[in-house]
C-alpha atoms as a PDB file:
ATOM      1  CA  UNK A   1      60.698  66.153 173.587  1.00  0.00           C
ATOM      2  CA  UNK A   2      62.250  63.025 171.880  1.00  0.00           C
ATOM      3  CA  UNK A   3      59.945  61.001 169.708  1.00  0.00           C
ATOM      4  CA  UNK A   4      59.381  58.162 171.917  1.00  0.00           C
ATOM      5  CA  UNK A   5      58.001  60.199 174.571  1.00  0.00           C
ATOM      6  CA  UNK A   6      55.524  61.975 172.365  1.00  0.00           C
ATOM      7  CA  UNK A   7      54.410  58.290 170.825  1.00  0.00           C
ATOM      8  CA  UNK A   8      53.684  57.234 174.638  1.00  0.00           C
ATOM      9  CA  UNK A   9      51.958  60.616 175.780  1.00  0.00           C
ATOM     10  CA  UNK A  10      49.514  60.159 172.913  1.00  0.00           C
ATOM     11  CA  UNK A  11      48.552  56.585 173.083  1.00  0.00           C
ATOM     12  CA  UNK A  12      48.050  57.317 176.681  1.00  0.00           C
ATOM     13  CA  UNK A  13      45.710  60.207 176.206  1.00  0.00           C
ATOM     14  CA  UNK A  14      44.205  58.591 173.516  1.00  0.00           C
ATOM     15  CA  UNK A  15      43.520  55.041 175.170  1.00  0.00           C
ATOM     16  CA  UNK A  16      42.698  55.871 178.825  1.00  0.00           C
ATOM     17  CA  UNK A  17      39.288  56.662 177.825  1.00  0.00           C
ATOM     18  CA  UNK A  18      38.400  52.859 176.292  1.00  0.00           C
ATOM     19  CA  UNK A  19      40.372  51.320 178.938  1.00  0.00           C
ATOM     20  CA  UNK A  20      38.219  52.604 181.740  1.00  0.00           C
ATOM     21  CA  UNK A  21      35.100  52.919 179.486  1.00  0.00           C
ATOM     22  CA  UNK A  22      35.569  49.023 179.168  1.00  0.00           C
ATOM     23  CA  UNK A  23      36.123  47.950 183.129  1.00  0.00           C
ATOM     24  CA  UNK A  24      33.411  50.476 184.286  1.00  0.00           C
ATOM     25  CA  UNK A  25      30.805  47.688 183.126  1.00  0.00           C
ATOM     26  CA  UNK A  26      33.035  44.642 183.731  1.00  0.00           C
ATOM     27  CA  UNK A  27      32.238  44.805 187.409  1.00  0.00           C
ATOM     28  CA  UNK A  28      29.134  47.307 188.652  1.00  0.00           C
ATOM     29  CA  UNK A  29      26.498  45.753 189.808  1.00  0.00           C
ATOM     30  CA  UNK A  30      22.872  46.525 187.566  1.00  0.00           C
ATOM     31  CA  UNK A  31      19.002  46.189 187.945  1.00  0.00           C
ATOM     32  CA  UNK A  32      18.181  43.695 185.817  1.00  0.00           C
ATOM     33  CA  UNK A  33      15.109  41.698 185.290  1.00  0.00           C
ATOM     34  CA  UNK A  34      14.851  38.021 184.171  1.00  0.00           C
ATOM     35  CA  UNK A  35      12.305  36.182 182.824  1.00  0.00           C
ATOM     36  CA  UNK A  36      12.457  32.263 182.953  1.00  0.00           C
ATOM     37  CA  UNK A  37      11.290  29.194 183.831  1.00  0.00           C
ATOM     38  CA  UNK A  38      12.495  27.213 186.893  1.00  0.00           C
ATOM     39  CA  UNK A  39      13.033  23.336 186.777  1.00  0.00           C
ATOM     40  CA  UNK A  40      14.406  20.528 188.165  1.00  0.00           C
ATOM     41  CA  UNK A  41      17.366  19.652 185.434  1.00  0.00           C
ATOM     42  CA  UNK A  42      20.092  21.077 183.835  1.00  0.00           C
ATOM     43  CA  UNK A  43      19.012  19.502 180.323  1.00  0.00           C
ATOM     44  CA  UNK A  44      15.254  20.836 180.548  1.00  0.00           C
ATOM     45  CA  UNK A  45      16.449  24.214 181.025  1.00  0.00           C
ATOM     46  CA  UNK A  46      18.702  24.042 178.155  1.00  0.00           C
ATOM     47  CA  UNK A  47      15.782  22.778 175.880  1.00  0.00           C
ATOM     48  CA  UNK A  48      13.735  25.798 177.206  1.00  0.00           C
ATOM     49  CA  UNK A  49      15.609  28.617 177.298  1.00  0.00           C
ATOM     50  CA  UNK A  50      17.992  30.639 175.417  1.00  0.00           C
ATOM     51  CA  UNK A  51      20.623  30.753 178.656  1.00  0.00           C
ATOM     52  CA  UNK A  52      20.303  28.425 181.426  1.00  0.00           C
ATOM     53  CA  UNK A  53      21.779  28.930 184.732  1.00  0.00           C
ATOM     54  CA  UNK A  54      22.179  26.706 188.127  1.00  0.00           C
ATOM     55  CA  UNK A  55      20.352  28.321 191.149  1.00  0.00           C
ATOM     56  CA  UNK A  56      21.983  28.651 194.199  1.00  0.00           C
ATOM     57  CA  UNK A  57      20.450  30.159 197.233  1.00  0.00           C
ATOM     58  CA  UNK A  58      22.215  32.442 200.210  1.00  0.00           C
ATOM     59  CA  UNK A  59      21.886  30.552 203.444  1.00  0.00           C
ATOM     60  CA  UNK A  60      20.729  27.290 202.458  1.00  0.00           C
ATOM     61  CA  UNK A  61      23.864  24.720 201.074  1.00  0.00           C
ATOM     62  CA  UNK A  62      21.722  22.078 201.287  1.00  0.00           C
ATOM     63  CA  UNK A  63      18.914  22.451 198.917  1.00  0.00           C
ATOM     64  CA  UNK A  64      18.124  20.542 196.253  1.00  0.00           C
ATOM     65  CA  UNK A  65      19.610  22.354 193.143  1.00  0.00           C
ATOM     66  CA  UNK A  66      17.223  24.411 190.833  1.00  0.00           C
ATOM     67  CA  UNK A  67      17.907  25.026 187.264  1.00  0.00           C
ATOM     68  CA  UNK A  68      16.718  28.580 185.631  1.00  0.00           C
ATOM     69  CA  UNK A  69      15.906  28.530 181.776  1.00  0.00           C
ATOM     70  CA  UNK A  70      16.399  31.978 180.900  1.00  0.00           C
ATOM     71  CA  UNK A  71      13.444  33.391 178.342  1.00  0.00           C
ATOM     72  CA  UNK A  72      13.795  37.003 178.263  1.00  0.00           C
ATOM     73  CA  UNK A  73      16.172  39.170 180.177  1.00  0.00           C
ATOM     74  CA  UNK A  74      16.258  43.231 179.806  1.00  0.00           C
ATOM     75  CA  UNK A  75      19.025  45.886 182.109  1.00  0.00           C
ATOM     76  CA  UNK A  76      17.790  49.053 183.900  1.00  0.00           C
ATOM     77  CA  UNK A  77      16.671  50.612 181.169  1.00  0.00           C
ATOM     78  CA  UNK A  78      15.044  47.872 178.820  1.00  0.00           C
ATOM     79  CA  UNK A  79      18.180  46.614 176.598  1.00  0.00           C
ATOM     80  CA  UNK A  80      17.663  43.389 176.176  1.00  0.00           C
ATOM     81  CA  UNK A  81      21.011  42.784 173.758  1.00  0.00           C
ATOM     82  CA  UNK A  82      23.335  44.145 176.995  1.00  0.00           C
ATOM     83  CA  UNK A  83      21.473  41.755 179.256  1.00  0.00           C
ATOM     84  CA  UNK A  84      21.419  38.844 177.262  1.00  0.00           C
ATOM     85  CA  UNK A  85      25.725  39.847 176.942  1.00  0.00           C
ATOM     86  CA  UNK A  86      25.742  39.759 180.462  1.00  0.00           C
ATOM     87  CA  UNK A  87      23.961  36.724 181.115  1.00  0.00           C
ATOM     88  CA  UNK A  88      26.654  34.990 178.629  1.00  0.00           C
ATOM     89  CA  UNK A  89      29.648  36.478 180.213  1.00  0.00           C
ATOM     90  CA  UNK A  90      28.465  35.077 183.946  1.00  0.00           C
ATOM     91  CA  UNK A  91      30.809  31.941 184.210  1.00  0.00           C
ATOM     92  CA  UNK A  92      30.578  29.323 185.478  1.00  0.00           C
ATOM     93  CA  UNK A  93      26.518  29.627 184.661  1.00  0.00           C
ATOM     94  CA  UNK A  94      25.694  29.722 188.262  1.00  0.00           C
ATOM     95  CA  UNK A  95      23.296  32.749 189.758  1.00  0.00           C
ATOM     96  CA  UNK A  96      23.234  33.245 193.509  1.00  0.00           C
ATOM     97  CA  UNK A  97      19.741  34.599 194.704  1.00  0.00           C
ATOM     98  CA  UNK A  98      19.567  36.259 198.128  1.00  0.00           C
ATOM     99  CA  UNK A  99      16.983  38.610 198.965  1.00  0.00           C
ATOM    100  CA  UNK A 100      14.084  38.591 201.911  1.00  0.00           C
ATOM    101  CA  UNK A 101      13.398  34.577 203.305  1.00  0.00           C
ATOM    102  CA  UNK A 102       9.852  34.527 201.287  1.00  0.00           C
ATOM    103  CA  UNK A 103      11.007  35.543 198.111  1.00  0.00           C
ATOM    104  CA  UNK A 104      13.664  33.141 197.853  1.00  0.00           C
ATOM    105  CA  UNK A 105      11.160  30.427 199.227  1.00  0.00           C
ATOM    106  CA  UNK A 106       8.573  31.342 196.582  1.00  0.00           C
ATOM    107  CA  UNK A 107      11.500  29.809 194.011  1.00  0.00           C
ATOM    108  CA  UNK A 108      12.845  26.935 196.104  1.00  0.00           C
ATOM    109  CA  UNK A 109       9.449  25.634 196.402  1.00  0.00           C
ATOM    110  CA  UNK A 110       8.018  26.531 193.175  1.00  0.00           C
ATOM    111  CA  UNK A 111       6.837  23.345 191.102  1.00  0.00           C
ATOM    112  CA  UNK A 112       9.001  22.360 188.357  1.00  0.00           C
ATOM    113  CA  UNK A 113       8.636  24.455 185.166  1.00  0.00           C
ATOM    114  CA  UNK A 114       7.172  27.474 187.114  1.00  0.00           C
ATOM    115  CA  UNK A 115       7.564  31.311 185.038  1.00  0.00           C
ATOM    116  CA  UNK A 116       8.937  33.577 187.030  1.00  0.00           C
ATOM    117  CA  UNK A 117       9.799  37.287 186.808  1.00  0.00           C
ATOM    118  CA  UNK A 118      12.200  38.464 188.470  1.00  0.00           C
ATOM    119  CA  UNK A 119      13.773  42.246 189.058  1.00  0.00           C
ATOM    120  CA  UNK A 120      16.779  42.759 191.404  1.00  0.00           C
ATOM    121  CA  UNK A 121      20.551  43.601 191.681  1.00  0.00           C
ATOM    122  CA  UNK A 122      22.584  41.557 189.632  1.00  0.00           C
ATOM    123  CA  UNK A 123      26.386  41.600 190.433  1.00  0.00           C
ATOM    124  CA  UNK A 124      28.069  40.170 187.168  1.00  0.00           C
ATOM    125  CA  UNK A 125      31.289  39.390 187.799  1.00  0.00           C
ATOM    126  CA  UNK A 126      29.973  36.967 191.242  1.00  0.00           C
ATOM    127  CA  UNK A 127      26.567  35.772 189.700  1.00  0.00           C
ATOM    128  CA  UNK A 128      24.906  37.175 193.029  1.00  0.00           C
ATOM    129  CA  UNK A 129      21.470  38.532 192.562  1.00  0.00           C
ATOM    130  CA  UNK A 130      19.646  40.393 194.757  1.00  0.00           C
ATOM    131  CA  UNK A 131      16.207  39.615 194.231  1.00  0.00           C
ATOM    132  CA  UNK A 132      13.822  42.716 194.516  1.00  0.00           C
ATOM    133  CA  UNK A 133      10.431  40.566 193.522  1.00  0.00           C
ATOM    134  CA  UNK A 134       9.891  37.283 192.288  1.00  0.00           C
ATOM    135  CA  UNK A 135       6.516  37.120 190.561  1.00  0.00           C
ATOM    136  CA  UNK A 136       5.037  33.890 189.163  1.00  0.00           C
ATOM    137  CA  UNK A 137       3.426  34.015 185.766  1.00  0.00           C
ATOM    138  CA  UNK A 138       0.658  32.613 185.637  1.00  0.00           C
ATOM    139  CA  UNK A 139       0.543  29.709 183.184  1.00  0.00           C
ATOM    140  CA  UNK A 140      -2.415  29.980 179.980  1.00  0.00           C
END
């Protein structure tokens, strides 16, 4: 078997694995669940969060835009370091909630600088997230 061959046989056995380690997360979809504060400006969210994202809603082009100052984010299974990666690697910042008509509404008509939690389906590489709950915190 020439040399060349050999080179290319073992880079390819030896590299598959990271190369399909690494898209495996680029694009599945994960349960994630965010906390943050909703408001009315792009600035105020930057001030009060760590991440801030645009809101944008399934079904409804025509709403006022909403502003989401990520606090605390965690995936599936509580790692709050791969969330916070994913949250950064969601460009532009822009998270599209869909989920059932009330739960949405609950955010769209929330009162500026309302804490929510939230748990659903995040799709990464669209921003679409697919909102399972949407709790308010209450404020102390």
């Amino acid at each position: 078997m020439p040399k060349c061959v050999r080179w290319l046989v073992l880079v390819s056995v030896l590299g598959a694995p990271f190369a399909a380690g690494a898209q495996q997360w680029a694009s599945d979809s994960q349960v994630f669940i965010i906390q943050g504060i909703v408001v009315d400006d792009e600035r105020t969210a930057g001030e009060l969060g760590y991440d801030s994202f645009s809101l944008s809603f399934t079904g409804k082009p025509d709403v006022k835009t909403r502003w989401l100052a990520v606090v605390g984010a965690n995936t599936w299974n509580g790692d709050s370091f791969d969330a916070k990666n994913t949250l950064d690697d969601i460009v532009p910042p822009n998270l599209i909630l869909d989920g059932k008509p009330d739960l949405v509404n609950t955010v769209l008509k929330a009162p500026n600088k309302t804490k929510f939690r939230f748990e659903g389906m995040l799709v990464p590489d669209s921003g679409n997230y697919l909102l399972q709950s949407a709790q308010i915190i209450p404020a102390k």
